[in-house]
C-alpha atoms as a PDB file:
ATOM      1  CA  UNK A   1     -23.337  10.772   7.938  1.00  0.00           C
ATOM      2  CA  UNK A   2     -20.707  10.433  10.131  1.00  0.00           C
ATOM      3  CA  UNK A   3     -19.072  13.653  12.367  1.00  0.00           C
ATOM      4  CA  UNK A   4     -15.901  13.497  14.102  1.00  0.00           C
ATOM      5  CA  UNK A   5     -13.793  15.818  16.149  1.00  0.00           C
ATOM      6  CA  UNK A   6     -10.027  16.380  16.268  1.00  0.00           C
ATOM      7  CA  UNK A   7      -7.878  18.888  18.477  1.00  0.00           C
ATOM      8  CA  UNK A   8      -4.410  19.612  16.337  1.00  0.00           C
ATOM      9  CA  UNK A   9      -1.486  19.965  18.739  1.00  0.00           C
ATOM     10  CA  UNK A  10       1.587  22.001  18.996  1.00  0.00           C
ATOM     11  CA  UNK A  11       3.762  19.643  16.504  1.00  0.00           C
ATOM     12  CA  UNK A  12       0.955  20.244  13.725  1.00  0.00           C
ATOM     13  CA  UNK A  13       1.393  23.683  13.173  1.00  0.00           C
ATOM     14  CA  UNK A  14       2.087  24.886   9.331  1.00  0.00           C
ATOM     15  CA  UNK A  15       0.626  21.203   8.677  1.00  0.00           C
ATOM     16  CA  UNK A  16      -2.192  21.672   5.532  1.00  0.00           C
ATOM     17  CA  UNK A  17      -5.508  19.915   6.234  1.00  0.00           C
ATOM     18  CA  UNK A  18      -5.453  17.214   4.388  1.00  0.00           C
ATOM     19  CA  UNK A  19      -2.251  16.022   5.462  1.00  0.00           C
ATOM     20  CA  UNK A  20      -2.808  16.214   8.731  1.00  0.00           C
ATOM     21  CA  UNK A  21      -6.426  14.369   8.528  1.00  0.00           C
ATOM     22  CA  UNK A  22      -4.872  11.587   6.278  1.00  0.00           C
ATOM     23  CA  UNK A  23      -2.614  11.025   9.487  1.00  0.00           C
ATOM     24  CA  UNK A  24      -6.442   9.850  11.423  1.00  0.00           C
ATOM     25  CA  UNK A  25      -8.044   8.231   8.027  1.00  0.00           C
ATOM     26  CA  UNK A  26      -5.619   5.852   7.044  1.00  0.00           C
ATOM     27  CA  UNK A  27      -8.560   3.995   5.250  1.00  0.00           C
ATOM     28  CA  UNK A  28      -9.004   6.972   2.847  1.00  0.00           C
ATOM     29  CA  UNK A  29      -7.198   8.525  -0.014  1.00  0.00           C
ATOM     30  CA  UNK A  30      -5.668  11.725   0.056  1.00  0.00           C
ATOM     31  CA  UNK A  31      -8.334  13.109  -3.284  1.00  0.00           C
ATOM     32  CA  UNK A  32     -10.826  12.050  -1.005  1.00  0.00           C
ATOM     33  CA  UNK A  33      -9.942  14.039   2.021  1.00  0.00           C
ATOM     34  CA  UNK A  34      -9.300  17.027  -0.343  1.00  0.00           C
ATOM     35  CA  UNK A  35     -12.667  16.678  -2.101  1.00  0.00           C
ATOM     36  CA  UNK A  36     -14.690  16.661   1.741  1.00  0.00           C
ATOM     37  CA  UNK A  37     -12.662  19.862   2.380  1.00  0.00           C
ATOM     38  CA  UNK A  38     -13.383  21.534  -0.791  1.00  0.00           C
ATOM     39  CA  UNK A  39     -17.298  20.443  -0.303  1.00  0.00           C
ATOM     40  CA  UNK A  40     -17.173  21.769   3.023  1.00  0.00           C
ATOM     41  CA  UNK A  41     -17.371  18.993   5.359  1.00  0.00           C
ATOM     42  CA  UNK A  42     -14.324  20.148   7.065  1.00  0.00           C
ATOM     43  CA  UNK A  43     -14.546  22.858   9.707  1.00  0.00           C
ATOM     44  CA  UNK A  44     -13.051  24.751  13.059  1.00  0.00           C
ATOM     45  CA  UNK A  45     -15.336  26.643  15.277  1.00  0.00           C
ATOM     46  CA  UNK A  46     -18.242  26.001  12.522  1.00  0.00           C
ATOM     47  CA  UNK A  47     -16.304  27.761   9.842  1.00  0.00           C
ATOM     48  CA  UNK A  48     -15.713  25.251   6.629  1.00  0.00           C
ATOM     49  CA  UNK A  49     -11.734  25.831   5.595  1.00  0.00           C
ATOM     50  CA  UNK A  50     -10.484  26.711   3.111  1.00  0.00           C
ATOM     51  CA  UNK A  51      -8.314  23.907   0.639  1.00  0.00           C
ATOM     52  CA  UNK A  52      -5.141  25.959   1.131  1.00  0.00           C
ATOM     53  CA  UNK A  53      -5.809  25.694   5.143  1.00  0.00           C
ATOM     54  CA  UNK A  54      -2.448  25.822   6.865  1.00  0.00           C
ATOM     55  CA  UNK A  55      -2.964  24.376  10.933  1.00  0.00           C
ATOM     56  CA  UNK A  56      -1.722  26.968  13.596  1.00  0.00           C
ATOM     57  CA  UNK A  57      -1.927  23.935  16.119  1.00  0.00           C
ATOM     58  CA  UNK A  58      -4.362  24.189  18.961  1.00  0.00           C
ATOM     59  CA  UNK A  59      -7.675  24.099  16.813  1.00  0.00           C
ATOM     60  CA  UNK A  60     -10.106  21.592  17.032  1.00  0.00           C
ATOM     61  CA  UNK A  61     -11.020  20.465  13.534  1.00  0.00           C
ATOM     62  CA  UNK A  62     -14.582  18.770  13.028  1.00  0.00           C
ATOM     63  CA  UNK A  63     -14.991  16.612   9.724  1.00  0.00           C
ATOM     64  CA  UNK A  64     -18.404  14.966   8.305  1.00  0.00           C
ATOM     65  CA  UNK A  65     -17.735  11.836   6.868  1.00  0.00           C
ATOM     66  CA  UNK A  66     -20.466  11.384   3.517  1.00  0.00           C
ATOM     67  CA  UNK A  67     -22.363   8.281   3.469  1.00  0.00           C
ATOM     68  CA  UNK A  68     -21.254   5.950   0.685  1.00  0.00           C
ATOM     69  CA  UNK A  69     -24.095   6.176  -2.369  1.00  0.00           C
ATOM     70  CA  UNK A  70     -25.859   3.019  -3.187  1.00  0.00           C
ATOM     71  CA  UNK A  71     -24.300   1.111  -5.746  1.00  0.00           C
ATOM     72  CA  UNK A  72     -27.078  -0.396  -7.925  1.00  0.00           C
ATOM     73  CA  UNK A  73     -25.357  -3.552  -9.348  1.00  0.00           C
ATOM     74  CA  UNK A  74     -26.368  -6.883  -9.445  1.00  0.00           C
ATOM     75  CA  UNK A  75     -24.423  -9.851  -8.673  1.00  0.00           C
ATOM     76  CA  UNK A  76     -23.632 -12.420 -10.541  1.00  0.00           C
ATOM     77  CA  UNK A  77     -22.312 -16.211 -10.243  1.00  0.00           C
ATOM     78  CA  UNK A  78     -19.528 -16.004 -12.674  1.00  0.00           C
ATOM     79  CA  UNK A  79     -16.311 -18.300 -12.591  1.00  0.00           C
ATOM     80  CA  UNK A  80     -13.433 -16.108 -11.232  1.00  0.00           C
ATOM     81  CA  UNK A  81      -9.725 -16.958 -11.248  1.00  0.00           C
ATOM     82  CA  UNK A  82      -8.523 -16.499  -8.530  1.00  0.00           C
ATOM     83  CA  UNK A  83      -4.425 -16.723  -7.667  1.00  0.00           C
ATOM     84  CA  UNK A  84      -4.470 -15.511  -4.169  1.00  0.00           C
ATOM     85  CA  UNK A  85      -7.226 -14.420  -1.114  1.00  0.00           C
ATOM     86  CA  UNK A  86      -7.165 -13.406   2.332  1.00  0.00           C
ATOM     87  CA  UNK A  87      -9.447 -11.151   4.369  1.00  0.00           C
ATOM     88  CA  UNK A  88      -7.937  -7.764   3.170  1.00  0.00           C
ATOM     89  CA  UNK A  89      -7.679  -8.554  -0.914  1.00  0.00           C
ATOM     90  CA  UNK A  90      -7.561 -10.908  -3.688  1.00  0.00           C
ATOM     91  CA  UNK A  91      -5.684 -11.221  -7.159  1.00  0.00           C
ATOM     92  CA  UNK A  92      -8.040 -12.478  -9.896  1.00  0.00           C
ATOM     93  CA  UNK A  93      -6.807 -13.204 -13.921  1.00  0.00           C
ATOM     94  CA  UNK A  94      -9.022 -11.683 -15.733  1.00  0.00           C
ATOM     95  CA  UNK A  95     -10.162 -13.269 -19.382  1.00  0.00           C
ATOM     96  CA  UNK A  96     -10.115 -11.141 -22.303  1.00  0.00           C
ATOM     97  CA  UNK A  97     -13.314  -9.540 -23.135  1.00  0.00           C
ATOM     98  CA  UNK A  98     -14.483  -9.207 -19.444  1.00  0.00           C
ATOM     99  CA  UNK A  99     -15.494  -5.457 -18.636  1.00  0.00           C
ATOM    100  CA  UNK A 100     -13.772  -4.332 -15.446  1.00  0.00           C
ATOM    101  CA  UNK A 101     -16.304  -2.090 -13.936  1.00  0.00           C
ATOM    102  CA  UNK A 102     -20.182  -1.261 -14.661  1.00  0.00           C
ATOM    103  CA  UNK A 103     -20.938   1.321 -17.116  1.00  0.00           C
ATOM    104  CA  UNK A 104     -23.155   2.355 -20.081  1.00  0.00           C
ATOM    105  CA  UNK A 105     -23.640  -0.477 -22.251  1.00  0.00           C
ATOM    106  CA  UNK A 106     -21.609  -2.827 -20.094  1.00  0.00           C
ATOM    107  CA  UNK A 107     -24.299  -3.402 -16.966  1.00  0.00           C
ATOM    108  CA  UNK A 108     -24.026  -7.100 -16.939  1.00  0.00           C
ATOM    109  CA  UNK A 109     -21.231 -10.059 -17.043  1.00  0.00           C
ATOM    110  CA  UNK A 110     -18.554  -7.422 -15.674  1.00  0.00           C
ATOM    111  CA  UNK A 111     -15.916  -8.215 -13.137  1.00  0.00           C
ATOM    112  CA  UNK A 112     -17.732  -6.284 -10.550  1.00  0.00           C
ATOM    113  CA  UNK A 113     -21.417  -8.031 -10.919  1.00  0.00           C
ATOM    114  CA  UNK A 114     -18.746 -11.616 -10.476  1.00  0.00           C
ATOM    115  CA  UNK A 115     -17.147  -9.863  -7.394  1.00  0.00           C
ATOM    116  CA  UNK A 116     -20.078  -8.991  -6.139  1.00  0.00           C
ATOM    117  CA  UNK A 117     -21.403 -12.077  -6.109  1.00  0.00           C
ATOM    118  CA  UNK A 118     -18.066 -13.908  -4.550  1.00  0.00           C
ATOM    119  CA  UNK A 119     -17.984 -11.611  -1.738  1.00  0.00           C
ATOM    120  CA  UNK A 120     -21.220  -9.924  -1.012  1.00  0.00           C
ATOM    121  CA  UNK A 121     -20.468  -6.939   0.813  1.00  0.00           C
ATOM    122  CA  UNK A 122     -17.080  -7.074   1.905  1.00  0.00           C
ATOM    123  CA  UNK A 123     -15.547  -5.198  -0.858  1.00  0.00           C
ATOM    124  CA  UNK A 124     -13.876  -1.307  -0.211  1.00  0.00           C
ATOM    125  CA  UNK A 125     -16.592   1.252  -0.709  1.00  0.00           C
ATOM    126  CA  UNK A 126     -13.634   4.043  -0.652  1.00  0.00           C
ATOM    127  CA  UNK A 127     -14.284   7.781  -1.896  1.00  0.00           C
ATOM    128  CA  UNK A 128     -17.379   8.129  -0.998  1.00  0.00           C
ATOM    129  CA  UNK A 129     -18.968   5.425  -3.626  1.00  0.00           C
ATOM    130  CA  UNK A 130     -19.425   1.752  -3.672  1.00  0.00           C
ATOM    131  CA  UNK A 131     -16.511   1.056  -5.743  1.00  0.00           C
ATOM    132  CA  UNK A 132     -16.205  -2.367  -5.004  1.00  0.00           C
ATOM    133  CA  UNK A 133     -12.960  -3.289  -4.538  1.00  0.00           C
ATOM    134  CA  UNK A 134     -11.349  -2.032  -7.921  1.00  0.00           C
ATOM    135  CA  UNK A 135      -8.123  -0.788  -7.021  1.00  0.00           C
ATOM    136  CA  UNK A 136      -6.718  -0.432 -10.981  1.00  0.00           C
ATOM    137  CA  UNK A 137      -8.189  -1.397 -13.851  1.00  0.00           C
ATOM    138  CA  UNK A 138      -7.310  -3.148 -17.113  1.00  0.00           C
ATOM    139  CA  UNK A 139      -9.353  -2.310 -20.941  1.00  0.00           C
ATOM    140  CA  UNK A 140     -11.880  -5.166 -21.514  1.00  0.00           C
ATOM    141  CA  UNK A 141      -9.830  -6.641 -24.373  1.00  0.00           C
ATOM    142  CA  UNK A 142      -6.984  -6.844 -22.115  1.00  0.00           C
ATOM    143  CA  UNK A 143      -6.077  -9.544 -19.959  1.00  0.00           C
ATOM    144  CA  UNK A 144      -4.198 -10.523 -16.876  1.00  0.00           C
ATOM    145  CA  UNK A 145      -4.087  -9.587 -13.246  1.00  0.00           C
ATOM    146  CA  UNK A 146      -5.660  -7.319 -11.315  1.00  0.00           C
ATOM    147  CA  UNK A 147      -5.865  -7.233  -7.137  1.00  0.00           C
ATOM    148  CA  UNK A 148      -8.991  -6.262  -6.276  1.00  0.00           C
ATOM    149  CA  UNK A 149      -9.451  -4.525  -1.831  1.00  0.00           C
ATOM    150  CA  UNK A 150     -11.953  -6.206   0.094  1.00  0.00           C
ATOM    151  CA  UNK A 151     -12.063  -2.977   2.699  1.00  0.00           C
ATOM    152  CA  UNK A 152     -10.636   0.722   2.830  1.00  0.00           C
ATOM    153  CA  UNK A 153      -8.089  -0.273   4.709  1.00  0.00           C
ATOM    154  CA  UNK A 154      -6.503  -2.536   1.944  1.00  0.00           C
ATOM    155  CA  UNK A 155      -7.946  -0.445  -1.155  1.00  0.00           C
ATOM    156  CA  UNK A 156      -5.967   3.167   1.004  1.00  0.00           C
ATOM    157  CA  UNK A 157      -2.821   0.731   1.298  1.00  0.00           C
ATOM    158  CA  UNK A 158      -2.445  -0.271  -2.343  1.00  0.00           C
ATOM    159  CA  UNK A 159      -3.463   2.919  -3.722  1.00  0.00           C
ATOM    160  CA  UNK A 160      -0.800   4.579  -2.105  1.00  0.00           C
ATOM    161  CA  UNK A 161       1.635   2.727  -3.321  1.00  0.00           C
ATOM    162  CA  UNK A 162       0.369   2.816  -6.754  1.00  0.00           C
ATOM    163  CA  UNK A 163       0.440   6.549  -6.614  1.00  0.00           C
ATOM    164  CA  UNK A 164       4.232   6.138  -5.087  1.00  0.00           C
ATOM    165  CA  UNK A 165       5.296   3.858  -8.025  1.00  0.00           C
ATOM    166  CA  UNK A 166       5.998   0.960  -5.565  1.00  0.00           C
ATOM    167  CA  UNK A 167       3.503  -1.619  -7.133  1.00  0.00           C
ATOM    168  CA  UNK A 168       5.029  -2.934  -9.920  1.00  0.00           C
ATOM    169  CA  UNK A 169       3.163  -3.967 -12.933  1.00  0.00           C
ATOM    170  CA  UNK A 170       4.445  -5.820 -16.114  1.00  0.00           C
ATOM    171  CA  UNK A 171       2.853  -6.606 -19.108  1.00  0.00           C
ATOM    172  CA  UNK A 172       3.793  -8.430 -22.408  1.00  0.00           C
ATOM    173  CA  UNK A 173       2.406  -7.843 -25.895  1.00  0.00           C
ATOM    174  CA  UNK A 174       3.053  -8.270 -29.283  1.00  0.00           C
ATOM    175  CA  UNK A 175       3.771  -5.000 -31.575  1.00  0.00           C
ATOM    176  CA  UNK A 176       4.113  -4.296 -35.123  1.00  0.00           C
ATOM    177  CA  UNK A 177       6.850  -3.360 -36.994  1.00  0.00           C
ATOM    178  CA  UNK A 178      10.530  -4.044 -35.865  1.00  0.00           C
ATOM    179  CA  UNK A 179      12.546  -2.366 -32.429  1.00  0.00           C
ATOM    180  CA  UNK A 180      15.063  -0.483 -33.089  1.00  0.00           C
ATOM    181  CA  UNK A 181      16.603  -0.654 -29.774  1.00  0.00           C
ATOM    182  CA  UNK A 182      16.710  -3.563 -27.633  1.00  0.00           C
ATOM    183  CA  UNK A 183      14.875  -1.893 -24.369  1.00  0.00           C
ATOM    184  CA  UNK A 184      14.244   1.318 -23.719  1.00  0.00           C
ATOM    185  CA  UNK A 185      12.013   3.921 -21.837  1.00  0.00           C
ATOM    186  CA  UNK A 186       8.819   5.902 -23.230  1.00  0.00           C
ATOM    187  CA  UNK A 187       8.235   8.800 -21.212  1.00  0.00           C
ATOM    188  CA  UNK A 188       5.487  11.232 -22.622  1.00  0.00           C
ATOM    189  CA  UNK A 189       2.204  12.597 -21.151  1.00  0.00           C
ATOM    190  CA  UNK A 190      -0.887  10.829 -21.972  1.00  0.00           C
ATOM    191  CA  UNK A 191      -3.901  12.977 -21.720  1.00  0.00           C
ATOM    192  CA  UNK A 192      -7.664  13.200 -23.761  1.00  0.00           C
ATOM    193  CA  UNK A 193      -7.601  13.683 -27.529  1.00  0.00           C
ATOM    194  CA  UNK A 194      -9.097  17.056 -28.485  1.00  0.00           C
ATOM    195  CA  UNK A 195      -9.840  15.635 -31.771  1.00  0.00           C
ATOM    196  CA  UNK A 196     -11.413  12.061 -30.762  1.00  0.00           C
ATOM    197  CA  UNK A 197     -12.582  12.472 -26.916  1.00  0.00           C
ATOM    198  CA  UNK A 198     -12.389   8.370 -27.086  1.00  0.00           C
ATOM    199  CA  UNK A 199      -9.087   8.694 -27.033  1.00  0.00           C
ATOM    200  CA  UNK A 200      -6.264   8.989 -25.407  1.00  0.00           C
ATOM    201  CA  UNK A 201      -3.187  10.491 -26.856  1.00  0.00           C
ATOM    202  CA  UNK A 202       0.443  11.843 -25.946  1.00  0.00           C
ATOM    203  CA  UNK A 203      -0.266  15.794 -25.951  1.00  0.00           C
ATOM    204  CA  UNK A 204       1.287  18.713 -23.205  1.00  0.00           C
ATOM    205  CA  UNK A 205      -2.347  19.856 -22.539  1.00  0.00           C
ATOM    206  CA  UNK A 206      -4.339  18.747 -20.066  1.00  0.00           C
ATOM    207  CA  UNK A 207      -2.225  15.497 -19.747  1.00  0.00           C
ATOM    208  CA  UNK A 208      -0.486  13.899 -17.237  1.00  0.00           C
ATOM    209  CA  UNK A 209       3.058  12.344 -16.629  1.00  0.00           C
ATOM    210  CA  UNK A 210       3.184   8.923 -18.154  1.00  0.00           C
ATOM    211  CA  UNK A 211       6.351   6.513 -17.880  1.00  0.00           C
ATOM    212  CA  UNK A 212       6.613   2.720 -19.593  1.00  0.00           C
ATOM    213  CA  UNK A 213       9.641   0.736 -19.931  1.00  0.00           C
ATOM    214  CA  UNK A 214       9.855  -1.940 -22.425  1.00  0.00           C
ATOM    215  CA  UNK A 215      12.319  -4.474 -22.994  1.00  0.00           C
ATOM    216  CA  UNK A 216      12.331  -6.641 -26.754  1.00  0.00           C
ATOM    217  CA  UNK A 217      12.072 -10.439 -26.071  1.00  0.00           C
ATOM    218  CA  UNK A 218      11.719 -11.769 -29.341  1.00  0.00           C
ATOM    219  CA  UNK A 219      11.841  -9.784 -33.105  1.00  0.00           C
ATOM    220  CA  UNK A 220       9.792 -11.789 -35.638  1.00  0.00           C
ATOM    221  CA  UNK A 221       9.956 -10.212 -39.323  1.00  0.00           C
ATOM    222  CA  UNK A 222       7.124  -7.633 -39.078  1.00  0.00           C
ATOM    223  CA  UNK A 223       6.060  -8.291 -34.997  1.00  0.00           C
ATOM    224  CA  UNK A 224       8.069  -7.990 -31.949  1.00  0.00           C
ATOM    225  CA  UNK A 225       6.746  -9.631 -28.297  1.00  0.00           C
ATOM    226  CA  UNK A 226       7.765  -7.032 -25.524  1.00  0.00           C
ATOM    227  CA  UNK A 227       7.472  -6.761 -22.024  1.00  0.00           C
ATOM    228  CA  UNK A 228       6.787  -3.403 -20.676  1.00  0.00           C
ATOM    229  CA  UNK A 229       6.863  -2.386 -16.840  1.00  0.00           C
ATOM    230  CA  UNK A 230       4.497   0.507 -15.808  1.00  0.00           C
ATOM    231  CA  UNK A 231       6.296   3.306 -13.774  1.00  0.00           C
ATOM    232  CA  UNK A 232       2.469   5.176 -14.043  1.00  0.00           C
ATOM    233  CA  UNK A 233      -0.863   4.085 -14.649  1.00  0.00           C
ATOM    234  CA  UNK A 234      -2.717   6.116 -16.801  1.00  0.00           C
ATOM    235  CA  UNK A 235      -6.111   5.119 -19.316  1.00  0.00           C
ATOM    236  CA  UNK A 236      -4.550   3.136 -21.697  1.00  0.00           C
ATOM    237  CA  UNK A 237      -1.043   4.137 -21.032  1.00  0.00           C
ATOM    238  CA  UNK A 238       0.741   1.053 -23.469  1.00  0.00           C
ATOM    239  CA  UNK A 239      -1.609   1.262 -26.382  1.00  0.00           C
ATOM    240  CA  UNK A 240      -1.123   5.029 -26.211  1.00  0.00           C
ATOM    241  CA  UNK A 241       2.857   4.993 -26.206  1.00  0.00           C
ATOM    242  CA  UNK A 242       3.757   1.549 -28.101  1.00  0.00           C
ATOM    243  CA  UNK A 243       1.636   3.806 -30.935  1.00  0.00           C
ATOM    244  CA  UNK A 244       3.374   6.674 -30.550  1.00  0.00           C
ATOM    245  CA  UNK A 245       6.803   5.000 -30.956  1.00  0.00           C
ATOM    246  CA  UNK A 246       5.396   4.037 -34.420  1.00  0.00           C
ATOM    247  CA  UNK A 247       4.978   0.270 -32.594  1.00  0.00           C
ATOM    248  CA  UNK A 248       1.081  -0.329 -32.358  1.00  0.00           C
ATOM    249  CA  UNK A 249      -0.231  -3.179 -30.714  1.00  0.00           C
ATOM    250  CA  UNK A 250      -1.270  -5.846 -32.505  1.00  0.00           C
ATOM    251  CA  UNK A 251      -5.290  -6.089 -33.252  1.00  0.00           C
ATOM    252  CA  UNK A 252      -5.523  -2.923 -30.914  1.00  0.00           C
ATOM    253  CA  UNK A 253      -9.138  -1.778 -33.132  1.00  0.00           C
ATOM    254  CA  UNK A 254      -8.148   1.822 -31.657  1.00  0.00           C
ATOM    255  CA  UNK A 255      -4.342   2.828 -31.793  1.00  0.00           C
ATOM    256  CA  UNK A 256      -3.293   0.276 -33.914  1.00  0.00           C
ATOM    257  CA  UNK A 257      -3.620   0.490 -38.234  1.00  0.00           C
ATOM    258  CA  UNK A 258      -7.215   0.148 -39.720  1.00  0.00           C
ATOM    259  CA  UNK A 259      -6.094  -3.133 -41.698  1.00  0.00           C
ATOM    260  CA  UNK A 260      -4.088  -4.424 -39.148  1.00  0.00           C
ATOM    261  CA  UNK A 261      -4.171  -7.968 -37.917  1.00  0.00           C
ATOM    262  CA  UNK A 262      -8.082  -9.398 -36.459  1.00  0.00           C
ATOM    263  CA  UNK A 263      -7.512 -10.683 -32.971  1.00  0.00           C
ATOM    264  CA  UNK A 264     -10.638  -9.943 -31.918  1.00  0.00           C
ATOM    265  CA  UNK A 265      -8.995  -7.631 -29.563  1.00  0.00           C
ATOM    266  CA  UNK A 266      -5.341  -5.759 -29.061  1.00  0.00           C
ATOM    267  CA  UNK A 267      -2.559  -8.971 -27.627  1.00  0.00           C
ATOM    268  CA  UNK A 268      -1.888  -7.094 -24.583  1.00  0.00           C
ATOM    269  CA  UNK A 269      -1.552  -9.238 -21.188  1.00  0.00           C
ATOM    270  CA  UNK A 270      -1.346  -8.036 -17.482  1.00  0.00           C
ATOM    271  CA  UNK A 271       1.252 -10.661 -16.782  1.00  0.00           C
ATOM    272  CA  UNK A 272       3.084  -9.645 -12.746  1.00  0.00           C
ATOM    273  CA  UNK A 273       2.420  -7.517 -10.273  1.00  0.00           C
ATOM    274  CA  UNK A 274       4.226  -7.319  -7.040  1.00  0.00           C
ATOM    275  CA  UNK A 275       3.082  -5.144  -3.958  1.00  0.00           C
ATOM    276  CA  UNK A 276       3.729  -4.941  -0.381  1.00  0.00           C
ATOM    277  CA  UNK A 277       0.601  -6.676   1.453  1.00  0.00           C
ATOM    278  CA  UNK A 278      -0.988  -3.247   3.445  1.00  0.00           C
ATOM    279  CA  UNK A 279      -1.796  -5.333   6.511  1.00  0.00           C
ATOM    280  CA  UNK A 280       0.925  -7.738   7.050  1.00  0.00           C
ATOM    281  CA  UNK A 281       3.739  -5.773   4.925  1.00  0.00           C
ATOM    282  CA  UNK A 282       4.997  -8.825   3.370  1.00  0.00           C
ATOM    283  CA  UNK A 283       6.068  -8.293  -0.042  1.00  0.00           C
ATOM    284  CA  UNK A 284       4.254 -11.195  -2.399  1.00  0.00           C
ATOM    285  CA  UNK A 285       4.571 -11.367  -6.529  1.00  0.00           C
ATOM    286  CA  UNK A 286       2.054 -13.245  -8.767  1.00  0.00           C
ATOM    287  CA  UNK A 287       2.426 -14.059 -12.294  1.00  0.00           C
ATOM    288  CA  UNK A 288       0.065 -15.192 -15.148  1.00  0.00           C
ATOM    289  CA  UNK A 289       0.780 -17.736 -17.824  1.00  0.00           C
ATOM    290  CA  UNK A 290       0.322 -16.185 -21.098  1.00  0.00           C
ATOM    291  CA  UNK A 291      -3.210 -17.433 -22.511  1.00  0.00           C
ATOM    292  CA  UNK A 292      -4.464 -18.875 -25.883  1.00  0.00           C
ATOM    293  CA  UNK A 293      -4.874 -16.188 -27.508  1.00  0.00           C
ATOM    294  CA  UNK A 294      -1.125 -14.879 -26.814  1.00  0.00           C
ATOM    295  CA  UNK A 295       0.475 -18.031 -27.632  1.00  0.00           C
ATOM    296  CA  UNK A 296      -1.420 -19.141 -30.512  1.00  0.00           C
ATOM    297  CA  UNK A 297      -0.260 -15.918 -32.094  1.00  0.00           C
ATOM    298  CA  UNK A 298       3.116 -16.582 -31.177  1.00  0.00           C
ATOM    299  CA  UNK A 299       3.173 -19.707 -32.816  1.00  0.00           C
ATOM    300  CA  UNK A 300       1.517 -17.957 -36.025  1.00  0.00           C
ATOM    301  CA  UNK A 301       4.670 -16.057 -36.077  1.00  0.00           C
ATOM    302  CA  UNK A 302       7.333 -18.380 -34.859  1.00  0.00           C
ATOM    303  CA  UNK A 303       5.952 -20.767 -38.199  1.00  0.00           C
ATOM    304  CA  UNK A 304       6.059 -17.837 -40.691  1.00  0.00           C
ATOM    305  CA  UNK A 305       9.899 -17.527 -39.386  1.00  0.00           C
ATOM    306  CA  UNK A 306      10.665 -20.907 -40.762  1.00  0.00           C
ATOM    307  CA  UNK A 307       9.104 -20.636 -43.888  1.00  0.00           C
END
């Protein structure tokens, strides 16, 4: 563990804690200052503070940084597509079917044990875990871009603006039924299902604030291909609200109807992001060509029109 020592001036007074620590750990988040505060690695004159701490200016505040736990993950030499690299980050296209992160059932042939293996060990380890490098995630049968942080630096950066609604993130997918409107905005809070804790649904309780925008680029006769922009980011966030509008997506085996079409997954693509680079500040897009399993489905559709 790592303990550090900081003397608040004058100008910080009425500052809270973990604003005025973010200001000297620009490589970590804002939950994860608040979390070493409320576990009491945050102290003046030996005395942990409290979360609602409110500087006076003049105290020396000493902090103990945790050591990262071990992450017990193997890597793995799997092809990765890879759009863009540099030292701080990289944008990969992920496949459909790929598991983003480790977890039960899902140890092996995940994005991590491939980014693992592509860069070794310089991937973030922010908040206090070896969470290499996964800045957002997408749902396994969902595919598209993701950028992935190769140190806290980077993975601090792009959170932030995530959490500011600066990155921007648009999708495309194909939904059932027809749009009533040509574009318009879904804005509901997403939060667990009491009745299914698998789920996600759009409930006041225990949720949080969820915004997508959608805009209709083609109506077939019972399908309509959409692209939807992400103002938030929460689990699931366009399965849960193209469902709620009564406009499933397509082979989604969870929100979607029980005899709805077999894709072998729902047709939901992570198609642009754009973000400002955290080192350089240079603003830089990317974009991801629909893939087979998008298209071929389009073309399913586009034949049925001319029949």
């Amino acid at each position: 563990m790592q303990s550090e020592k900081i003397t608040a001036d004058a100008s910080a007074a009425g500052e809270r804690m973990d604003v005025f620590l973010s200001r000297f750990m620009p490589d970590r988040t804002r939950s994860f200052i608040q979390k070493m505060i409320a576990d009491g690695a945050v102290s003046i004159h030996g005395k942990p503070v409290a979360k609602n701490y409110k500087l006076r200016g003049g105290e020396t505040v000493e902090y103990v940084l945790p050591a990262l736990r071990p992450l017990e993950i193997s890597a793995e030499s799997i092809p990765l597509d890879i759009l863009y690299e540099d030292g701080d980050l990289l944008v990969v296209n992920k496949p459909r079917g790929m598991v983003v992160h480790p977890a039960a059932g899902n140890y092996e042939g995940t994005l991590v044990n491939a980014l693992l293996a592509h860069c070794g060990n310089s991937l973030s380890g922010i908040n206090g875990v070896q969470r290499p490098g996964i800045v957002h995630r997408i749902d396994k049968d969902t595919s598209g871009l993701l950028i992935v942080a190769k140190n806290d630096f980077a993975h601090a950066g792009l959170a932030e603006q995530i959490k500011n609604h600066s990155f921007y993130r648009a999708y495309e997918a194909v939904v059932h039924g027809k749009m009533k409107e040509a574009e318009g905005t879904v804005h509901a809070p997403i939060g667990r299902s009491q009745k299914d804790r698998k789920k996600m649904c759009v409930t006041s309780q225990h949720s949080k604030d969820a915004i997508t925008h959608y805009t209709l680029l083609r109506q077939y006769r019972s399908f309509a291909h959409l692209r939807l922009v992400l103002e938030t980011g929460r689990t699931h966030q366009i399965r849960v609200h193209m469902a709620y509008l009564g406009h499933p997506i397509a082979g989604d085996p969870v929100y979607g109807p029980k005899k709805g079409v077999s894709l072998n997954g729902q047709c939901l693509h992570a198609r642009a992001i754009g973000f400002v680079h955290p080192r350089s500040g240079e603003s830089l897009s990317f974009e991801s060509a629909l893939p087979d399993y998008f298209t071929d489905f389009l073309n399913i559709l586009e034949n049925e029109e001319k029949e």
